[in-house]
N, C-alpha and C. Protein backbone atom coordinates (compact mmCIF):
# COMPACT_ATOMS: atom_id res chain seq x y z
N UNK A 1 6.17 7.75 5.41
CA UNK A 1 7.09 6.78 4.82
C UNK A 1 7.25 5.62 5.79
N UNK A 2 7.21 4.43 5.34
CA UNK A 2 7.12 3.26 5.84
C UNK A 2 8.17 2.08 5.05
N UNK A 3 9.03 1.34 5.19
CA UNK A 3 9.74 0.25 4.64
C UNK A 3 9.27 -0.91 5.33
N UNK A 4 9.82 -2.07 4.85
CA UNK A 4 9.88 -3.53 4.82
C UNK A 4 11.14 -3.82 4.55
N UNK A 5 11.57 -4.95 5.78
CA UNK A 5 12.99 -5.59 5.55
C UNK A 5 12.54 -7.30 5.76
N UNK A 6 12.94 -7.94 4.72
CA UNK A 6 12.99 -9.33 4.49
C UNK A 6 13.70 -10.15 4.15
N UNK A 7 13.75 -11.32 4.48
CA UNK A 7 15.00 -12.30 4.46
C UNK A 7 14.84 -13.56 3.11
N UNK A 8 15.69 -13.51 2.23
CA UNK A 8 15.58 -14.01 1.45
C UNK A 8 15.48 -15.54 1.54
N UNK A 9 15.50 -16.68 0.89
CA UNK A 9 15.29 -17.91 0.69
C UNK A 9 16.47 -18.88 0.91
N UNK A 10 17.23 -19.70 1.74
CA UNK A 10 17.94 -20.43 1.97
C UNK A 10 18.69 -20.18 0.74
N UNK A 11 20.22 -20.20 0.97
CA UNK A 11 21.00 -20.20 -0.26
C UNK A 11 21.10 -18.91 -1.43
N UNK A 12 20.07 -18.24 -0.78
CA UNK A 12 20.19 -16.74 -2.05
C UNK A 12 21.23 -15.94 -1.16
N UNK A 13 22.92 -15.99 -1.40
CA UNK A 13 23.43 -15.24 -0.92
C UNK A 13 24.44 -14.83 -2.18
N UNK A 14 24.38 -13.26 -2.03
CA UNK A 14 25.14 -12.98 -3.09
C UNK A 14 26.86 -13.22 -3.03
N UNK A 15 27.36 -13.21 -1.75
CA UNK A 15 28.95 -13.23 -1.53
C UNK A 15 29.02 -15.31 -1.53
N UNK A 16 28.11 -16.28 -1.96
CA UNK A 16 28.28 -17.23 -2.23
C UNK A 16 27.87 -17.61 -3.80
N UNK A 17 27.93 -17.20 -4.30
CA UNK A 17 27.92 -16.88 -6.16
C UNK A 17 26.48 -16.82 -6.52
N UNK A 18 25.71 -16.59 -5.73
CA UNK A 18 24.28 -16.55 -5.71
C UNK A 18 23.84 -14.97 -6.65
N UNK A 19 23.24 -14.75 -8.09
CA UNK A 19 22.75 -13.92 -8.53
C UNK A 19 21.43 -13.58 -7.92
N UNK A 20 21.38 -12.60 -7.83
CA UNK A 20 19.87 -12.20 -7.06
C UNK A 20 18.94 -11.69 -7.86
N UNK A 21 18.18 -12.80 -7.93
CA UNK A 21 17.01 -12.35 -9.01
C UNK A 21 15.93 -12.03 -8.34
N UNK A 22 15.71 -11.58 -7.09
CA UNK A 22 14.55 -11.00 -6.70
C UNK A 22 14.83 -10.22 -5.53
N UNK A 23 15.22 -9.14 -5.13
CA UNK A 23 15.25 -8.11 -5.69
C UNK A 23 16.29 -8.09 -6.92
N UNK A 24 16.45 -7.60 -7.66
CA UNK A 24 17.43 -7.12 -8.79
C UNK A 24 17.67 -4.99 -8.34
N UNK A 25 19.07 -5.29 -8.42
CA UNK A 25 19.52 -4.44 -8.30
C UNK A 25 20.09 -3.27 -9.32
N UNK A 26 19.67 -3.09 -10.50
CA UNK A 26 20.00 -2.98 -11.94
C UNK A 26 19.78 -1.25 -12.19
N UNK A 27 20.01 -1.03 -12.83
CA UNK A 27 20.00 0.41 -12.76
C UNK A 27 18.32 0.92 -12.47
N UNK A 28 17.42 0.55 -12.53
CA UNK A 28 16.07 0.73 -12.27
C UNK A 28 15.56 -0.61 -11.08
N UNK A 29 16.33 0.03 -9.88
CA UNK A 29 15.76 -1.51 -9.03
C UNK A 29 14.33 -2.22 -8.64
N UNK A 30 14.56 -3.61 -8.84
CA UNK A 30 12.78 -3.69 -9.59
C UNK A 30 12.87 -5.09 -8.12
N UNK A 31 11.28 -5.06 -7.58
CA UNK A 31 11.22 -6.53 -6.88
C UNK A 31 9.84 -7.08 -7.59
N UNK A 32 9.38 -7.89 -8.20
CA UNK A 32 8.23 -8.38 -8.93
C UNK A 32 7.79 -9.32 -8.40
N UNK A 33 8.59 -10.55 -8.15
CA UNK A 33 7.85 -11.77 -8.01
C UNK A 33 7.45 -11.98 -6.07
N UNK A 34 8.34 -11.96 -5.61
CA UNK A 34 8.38 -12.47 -4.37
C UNK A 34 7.79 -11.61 -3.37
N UNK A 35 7.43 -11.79 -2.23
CA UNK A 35 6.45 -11.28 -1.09
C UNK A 35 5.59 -10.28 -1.61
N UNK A 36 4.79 -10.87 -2.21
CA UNK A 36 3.79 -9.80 -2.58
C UNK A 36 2.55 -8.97 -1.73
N UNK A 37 2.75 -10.10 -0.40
CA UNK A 37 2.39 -9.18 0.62
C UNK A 37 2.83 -8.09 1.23
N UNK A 38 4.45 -8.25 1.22
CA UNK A 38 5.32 -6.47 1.01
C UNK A 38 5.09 -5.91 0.19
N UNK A 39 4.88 -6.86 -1.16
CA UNK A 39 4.54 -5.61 -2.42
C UNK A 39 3.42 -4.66 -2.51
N UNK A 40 2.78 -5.53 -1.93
CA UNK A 40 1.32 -4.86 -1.69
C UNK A 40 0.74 -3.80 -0.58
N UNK A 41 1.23 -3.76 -0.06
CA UNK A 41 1.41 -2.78 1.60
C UNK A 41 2.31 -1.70 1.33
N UNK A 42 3.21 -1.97 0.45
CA UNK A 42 4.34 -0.60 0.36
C UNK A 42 3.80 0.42 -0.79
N UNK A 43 4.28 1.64 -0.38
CA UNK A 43 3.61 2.32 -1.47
C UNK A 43 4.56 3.27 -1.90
N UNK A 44 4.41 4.30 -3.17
CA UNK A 44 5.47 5.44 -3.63
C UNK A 44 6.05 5.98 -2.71
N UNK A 45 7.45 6.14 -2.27
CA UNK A 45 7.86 6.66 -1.07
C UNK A 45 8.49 5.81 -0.22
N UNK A 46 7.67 4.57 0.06
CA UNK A 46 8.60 3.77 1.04
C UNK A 46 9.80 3.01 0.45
N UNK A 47 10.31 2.25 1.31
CA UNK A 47 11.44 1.61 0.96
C UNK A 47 11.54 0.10 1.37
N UNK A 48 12.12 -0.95 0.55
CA UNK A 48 12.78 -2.28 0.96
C UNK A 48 13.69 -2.53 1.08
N UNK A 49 13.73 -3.49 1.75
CA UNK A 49 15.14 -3.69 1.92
C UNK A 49 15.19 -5.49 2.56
N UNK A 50 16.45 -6.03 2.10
CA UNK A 50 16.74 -7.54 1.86
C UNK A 50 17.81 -8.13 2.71
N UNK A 51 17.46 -9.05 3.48
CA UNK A 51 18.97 -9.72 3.89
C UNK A 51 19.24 -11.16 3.03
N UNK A 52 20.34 -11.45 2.95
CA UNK A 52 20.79 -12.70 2.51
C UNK A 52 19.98 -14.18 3.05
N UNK A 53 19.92 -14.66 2.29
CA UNK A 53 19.35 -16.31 2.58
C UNK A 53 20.19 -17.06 3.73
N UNK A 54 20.03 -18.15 4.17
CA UNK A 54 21.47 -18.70 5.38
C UNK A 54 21.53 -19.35 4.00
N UNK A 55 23.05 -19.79 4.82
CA UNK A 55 23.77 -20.33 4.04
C UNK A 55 25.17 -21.12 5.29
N UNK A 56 25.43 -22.39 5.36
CA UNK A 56 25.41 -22.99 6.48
C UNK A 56 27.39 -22.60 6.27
N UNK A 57 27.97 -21.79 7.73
CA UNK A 57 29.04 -21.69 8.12
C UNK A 57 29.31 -20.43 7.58
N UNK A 58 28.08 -19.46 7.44
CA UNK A 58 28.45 -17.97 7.15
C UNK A 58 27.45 -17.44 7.29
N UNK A 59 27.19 -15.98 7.95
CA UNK A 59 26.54 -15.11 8.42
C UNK A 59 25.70 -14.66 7.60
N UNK A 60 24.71 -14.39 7.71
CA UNK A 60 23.76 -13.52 6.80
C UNK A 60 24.12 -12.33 7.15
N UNK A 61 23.64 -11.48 5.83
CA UNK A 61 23.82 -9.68 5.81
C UNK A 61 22.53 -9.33 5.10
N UNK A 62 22.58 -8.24 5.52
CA UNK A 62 22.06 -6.69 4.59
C UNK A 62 22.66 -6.41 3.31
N UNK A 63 22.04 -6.82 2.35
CA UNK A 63 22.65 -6.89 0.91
C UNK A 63 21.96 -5.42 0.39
N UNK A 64 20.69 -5.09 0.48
CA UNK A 64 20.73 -3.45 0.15
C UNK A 64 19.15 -3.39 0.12
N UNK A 65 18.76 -2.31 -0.48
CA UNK A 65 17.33 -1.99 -0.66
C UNK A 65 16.91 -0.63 -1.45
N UNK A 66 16.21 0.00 -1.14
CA UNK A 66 15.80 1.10 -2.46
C UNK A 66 14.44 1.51 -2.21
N UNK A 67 14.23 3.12 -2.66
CA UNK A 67 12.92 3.29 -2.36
C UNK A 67 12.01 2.77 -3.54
N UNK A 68 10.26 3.18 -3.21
CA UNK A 68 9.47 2.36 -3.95
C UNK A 68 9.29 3.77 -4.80
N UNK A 69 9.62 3.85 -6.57
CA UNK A 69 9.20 4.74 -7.11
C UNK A 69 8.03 4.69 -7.79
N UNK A 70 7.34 3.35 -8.41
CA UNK A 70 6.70 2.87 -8.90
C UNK A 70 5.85 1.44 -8.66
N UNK A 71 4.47 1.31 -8.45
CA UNK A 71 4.05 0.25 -8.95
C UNK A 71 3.34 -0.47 -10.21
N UNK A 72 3.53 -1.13 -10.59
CA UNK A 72 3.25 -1.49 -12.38
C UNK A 72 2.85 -2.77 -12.21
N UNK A 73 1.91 -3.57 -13.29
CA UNK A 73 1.76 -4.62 -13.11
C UNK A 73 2.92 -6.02 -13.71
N UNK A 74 2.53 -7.04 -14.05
CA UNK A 74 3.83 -7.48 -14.53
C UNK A 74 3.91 -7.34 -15.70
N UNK A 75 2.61 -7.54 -16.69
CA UNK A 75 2.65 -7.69 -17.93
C UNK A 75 3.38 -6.14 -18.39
N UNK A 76 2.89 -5.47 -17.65
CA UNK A 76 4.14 -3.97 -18.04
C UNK A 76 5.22 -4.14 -18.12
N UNK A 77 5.49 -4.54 -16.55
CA UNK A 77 7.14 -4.67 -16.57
C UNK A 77 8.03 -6.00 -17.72
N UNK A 78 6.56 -6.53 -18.41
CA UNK A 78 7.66 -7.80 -19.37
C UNK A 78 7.77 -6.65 -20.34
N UNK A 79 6.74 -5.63 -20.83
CA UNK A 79 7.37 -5.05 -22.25
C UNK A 79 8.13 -3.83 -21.45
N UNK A 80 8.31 -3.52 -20.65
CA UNK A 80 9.96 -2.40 -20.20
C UNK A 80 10.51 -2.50 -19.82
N UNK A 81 10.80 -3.53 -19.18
CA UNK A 81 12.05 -4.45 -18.47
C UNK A 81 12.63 -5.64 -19.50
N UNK A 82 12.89 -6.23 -20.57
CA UNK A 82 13.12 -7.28 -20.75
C UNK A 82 14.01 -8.03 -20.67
N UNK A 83 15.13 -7.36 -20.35
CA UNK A 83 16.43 -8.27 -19.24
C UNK A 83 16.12 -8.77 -18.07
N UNK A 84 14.83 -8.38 -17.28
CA UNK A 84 14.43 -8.93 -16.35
C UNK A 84 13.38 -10.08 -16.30
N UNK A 85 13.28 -10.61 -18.16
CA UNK A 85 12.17 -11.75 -17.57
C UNK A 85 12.96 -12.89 -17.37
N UNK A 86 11.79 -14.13 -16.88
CA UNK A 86 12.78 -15.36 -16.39
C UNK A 86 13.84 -16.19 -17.89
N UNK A 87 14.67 -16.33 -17.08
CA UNK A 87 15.64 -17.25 -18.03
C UNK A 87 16.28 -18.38 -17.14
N UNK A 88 16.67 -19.20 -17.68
CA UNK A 88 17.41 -20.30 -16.96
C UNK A 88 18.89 -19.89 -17.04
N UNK A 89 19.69 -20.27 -16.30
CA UNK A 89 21.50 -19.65 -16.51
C UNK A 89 21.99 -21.07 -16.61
N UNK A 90 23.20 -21.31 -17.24
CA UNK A 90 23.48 -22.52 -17.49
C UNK A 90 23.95 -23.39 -15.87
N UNK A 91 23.83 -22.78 -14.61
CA UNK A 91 23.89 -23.85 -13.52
C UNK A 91 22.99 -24.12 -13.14
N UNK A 92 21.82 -24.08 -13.73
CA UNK A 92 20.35 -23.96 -13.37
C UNK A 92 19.88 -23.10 -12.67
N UNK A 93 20.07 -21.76 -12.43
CA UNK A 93 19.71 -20.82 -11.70
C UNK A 93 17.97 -20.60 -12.41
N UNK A 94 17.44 -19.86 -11.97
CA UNK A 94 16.47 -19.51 -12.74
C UNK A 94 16.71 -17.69 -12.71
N UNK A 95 17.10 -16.95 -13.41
CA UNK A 95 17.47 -15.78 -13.44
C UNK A 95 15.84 -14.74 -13.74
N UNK A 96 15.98 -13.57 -13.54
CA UNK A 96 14.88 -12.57 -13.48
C UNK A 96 14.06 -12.56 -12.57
N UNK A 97 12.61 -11.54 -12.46
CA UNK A 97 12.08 -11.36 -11.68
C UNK A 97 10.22 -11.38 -12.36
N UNK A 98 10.38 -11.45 -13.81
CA UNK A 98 9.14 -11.01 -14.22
C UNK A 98 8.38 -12.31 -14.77
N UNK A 99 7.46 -12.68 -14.07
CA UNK A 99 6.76 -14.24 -14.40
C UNK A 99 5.97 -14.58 -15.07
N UNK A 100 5.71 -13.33 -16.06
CA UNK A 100 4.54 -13.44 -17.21
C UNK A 100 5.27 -13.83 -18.21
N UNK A 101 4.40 -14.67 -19.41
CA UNK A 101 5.21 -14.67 -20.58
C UNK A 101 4.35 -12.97 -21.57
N UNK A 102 4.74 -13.12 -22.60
CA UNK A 102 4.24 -11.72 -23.36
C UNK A 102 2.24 -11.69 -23.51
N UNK A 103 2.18 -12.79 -23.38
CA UNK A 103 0.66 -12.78 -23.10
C UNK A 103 0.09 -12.52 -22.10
N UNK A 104 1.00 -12.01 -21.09
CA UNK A 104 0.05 -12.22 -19.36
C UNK A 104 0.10 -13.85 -18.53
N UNK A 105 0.40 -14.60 -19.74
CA UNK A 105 0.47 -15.92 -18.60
C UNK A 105 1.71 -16.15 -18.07
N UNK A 106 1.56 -17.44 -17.17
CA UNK A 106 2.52 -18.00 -16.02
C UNK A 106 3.89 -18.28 -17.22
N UNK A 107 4.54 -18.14 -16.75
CA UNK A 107 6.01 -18.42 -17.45
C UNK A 107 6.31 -19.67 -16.40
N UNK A 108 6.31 -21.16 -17.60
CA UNK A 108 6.71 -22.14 -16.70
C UNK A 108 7.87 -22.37 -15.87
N UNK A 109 8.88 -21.33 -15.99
CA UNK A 109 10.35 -21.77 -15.47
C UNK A 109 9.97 -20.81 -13.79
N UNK A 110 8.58 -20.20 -13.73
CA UNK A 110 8.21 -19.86 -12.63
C UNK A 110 7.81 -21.41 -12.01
N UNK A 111 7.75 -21.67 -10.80
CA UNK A 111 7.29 -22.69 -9.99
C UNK A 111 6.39 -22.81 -8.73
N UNK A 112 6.12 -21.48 -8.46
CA UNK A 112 5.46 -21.01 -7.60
C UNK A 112 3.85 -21.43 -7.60
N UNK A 113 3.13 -21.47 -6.83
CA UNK A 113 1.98 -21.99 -7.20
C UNK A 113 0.99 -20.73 -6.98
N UNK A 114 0.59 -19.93 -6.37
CA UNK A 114 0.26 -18.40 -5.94
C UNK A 114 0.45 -17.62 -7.08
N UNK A 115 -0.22 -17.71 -8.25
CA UNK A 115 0.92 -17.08 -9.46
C UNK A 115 -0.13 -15.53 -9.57
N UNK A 116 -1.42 -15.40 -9.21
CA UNK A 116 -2.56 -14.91 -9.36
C UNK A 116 -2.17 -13.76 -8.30
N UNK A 117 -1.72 -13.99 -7.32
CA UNK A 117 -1.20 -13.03 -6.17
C UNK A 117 -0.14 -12.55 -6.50
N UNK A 118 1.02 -12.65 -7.48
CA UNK A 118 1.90 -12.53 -7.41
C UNK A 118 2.27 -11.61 -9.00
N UNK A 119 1.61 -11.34 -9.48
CA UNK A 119 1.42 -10.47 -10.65
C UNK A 119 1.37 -8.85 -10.12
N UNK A 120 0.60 -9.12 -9.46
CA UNK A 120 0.36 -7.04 -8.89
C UNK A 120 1.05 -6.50 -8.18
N UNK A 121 1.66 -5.39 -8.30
CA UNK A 121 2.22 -4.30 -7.51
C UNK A 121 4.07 -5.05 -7.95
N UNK A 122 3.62 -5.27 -9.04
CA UNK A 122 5.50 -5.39 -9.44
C UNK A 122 6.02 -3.61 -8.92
N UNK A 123 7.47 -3.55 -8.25
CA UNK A 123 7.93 -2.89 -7.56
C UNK A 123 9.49 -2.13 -8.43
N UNK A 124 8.85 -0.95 -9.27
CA UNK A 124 10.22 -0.04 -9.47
C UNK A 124 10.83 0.29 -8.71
N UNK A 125 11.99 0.35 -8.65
CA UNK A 125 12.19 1.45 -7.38
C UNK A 125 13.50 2.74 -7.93
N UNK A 126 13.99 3.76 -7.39
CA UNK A 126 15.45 4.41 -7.01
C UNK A 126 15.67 4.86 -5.93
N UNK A 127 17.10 5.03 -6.30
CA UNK A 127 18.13 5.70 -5.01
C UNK A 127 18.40 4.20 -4.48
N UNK A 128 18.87 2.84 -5.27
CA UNK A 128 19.32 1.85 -4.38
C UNK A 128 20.93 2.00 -3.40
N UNK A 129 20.33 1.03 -2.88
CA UNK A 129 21.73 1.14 -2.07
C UNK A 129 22.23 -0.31 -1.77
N UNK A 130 23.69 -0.78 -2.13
CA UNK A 130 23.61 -2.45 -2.34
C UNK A 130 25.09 -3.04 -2.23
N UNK A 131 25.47 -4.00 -1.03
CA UNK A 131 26.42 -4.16 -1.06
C UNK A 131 27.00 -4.81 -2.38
N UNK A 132 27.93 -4.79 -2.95
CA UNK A 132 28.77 -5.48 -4.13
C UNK A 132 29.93 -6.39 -4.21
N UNK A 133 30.68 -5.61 -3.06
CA UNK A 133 31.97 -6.77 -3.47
C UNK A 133 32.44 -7.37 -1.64
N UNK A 134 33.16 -8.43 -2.70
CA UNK A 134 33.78 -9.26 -1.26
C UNK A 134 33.64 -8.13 -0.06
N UNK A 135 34.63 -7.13 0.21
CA UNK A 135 34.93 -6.20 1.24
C UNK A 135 33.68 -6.03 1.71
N UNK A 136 32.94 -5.41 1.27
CA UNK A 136 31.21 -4.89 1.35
C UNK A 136 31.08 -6.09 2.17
N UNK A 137 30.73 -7.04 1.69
CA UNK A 137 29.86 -8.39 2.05
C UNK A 137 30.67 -8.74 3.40
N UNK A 138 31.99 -8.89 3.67
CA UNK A 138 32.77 -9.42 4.92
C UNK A 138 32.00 -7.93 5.98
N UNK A 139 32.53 -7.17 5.55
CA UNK A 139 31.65 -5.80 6.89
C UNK A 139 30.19 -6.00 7.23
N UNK A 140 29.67 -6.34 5.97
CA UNK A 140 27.99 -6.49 6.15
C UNK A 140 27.65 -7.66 7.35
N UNK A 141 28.57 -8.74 6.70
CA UNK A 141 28.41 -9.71 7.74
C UNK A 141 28.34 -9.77 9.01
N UNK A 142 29.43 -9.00 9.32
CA UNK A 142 30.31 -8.89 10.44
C UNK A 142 29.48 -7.60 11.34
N UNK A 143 28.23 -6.97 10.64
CA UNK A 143 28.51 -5.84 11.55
C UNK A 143 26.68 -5.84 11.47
N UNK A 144 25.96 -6.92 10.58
CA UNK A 144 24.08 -6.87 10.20
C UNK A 144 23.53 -6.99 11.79
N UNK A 145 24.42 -7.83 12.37
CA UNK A 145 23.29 -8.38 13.81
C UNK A 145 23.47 -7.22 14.68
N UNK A 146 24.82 -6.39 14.75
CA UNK A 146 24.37 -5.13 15.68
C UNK A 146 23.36 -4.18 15.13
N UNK A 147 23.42 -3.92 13.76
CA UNK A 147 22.85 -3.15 13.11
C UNK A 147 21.29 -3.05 13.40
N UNK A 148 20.73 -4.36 12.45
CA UNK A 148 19.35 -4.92 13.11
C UNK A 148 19.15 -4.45 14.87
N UNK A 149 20.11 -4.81 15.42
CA UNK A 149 20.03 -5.12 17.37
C UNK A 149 19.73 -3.53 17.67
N UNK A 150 20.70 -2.40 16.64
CA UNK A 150 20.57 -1.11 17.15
C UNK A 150 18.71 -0.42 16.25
N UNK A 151 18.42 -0.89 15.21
CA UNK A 151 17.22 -0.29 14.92
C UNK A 151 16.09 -0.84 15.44
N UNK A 152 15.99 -2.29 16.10
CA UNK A 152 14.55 -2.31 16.22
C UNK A 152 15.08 -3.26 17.82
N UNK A 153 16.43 -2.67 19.00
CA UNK A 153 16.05 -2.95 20.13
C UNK A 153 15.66 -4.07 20.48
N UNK A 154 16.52 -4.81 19.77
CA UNK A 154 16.40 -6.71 20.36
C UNK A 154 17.75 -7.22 19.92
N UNK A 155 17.57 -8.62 20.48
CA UNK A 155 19.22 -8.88 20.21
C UNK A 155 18.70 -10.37 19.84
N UNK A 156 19.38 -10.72 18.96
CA UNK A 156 19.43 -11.95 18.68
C UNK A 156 20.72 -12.76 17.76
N UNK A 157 21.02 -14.19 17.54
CA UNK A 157 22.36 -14.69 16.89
C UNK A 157 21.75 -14.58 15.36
N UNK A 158 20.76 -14.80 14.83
CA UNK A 158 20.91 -14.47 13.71
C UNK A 158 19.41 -13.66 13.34
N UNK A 159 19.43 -13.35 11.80
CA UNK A 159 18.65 -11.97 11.27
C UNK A 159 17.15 -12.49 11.94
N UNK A 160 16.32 -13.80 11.57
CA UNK A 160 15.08 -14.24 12.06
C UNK A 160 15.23 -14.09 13.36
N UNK A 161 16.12 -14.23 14.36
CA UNK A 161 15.86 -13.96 16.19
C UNK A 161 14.78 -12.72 15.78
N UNK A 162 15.43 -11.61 14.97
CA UNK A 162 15.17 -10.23 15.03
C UNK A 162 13.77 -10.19 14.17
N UNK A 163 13.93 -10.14 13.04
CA UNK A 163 13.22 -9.82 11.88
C UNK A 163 11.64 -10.92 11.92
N UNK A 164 12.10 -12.43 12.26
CA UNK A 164 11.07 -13.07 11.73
C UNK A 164 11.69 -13.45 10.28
N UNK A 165 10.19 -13.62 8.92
CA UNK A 165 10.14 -13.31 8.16
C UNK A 165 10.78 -12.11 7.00
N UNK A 166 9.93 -11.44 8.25
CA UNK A 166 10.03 -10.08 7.22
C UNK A 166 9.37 -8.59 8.50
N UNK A 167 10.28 -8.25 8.31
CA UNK A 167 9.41 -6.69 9.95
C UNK A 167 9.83 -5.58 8.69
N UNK A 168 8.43 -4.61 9.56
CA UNK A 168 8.06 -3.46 9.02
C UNK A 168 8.62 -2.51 9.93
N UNK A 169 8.96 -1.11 9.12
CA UNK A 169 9.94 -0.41 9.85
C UNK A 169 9.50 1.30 9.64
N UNK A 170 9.47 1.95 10.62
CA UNK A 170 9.25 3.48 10.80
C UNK A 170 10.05 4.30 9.86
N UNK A 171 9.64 5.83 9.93
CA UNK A 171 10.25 6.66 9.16
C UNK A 171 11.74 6.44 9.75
N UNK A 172 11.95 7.02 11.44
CA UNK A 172 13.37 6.58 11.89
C UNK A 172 14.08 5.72 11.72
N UNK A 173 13.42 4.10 11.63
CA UNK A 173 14.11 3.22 11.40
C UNK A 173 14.86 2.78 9.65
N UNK A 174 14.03 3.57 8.67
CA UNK A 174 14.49 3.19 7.24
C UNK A 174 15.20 4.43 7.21
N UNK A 175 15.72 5.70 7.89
CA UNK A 175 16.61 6.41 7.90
C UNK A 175 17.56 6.11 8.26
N UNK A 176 17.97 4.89 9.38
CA UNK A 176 19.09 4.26 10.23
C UNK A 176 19.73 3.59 9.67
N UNK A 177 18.78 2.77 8.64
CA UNK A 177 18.69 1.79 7.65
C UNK A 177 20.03 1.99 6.49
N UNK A 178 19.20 3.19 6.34
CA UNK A 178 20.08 3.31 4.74
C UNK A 178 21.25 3.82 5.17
N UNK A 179 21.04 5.00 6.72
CA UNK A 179 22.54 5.89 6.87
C UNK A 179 23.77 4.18 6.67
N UNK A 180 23.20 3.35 7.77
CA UNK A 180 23.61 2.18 7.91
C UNK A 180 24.40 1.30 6.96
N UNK A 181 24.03 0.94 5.65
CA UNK A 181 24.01 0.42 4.04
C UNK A 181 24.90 1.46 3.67
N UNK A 182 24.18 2.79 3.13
CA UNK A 182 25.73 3.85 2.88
C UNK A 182 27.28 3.66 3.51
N UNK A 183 27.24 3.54 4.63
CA UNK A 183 27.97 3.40 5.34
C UNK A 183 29.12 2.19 4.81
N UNK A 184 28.49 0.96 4.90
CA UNK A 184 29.38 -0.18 4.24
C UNK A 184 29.13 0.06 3.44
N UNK A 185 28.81 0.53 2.40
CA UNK A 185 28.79 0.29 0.77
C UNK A 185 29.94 1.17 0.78
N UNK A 186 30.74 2.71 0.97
CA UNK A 186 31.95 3.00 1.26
C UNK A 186 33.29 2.65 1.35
């Protein structure tokens, strides 16, 4: 067993009214569109896991993650998921995770240009684990940089000092992980 922890996109923070449409956290937690180079490397068994986007005069966190139960392609996941394909939300969000339209093609409200890479190894997952409310999110904040500092033995002011991108993590470390996430999600 092997995980991936990655940092989401400027501004994707959920405790700033930010819906998270990639990972989605939904009763079948699904990641489809985004790093499909994690998608692709992880396999049945391992686990992901996400920190918050920055967001300027507040901390990034550990918003949650989930093991990998399944990989499927997308055009699957548009006919068994269909609350998860893209939609626009009326503040212009672009909501969902699944970028095919019912034919297999690009769904234009996708914008991505990589669209060919980004179809395979759409990501089922269970057993998530995910912060939710204000309380959650103020602890997460307040407590991600020791957390990170205690699993992978570096110290830094924010999640990239540590992570980079995106760091790959041992059986011990996605056990620390989740005891970790359980923990504030409580």
């Amino acid at each position: 067993m092997k995980g991936y922890i990655y940092t989401m996109y400027a501004g994707a923070d959920p405790g700033h009214d930010w819906t998270l449409n990639d990972p989605i956290f939904g009763a079948s937690p699904t990641l489809g569109a985004c790093v499909p180079h994690i998608r692709r490397a992880v396999g049945v068994g391992d686990h992901v896991f996400v920190v918050s986007g920055s967001v300027p005069g507040s901390k990034q966190f550990i918003v949650g993650g989930f093991e990998v139960a399944e990989k499927i392609t997308a055009l699957a996941a548009y006919k068994r998921f269909p609350q998860y394909r893209l939609k626009q939300a009326e503040n212009g969000q672009v909501l969902g995770n699944i970028i095919v339209d019912s034919r297999g093609k690009h769904n234009p409200l996708d914008d991505h240009t990589n669209f060919e890479q980004r179809i395979e190894n759409y990501l089922v997952g269970r057993d998530p684990l995910v912060l939710t409310t204000p309380q959650q999110f103020k602890a997460a904040r307040e407590e991600t940089m020791d957390i990170l500092s205690e699993i992978f033995g570096k110290k830094g002011r924010k999640p990239f000092d540590i992570l980079g991108r995106y760091r790959k993590l041992d059986e011990h470390q996605v056990e620390l992980l989740r005891a970790r996430l359980k923990d504030l999600s409580e």
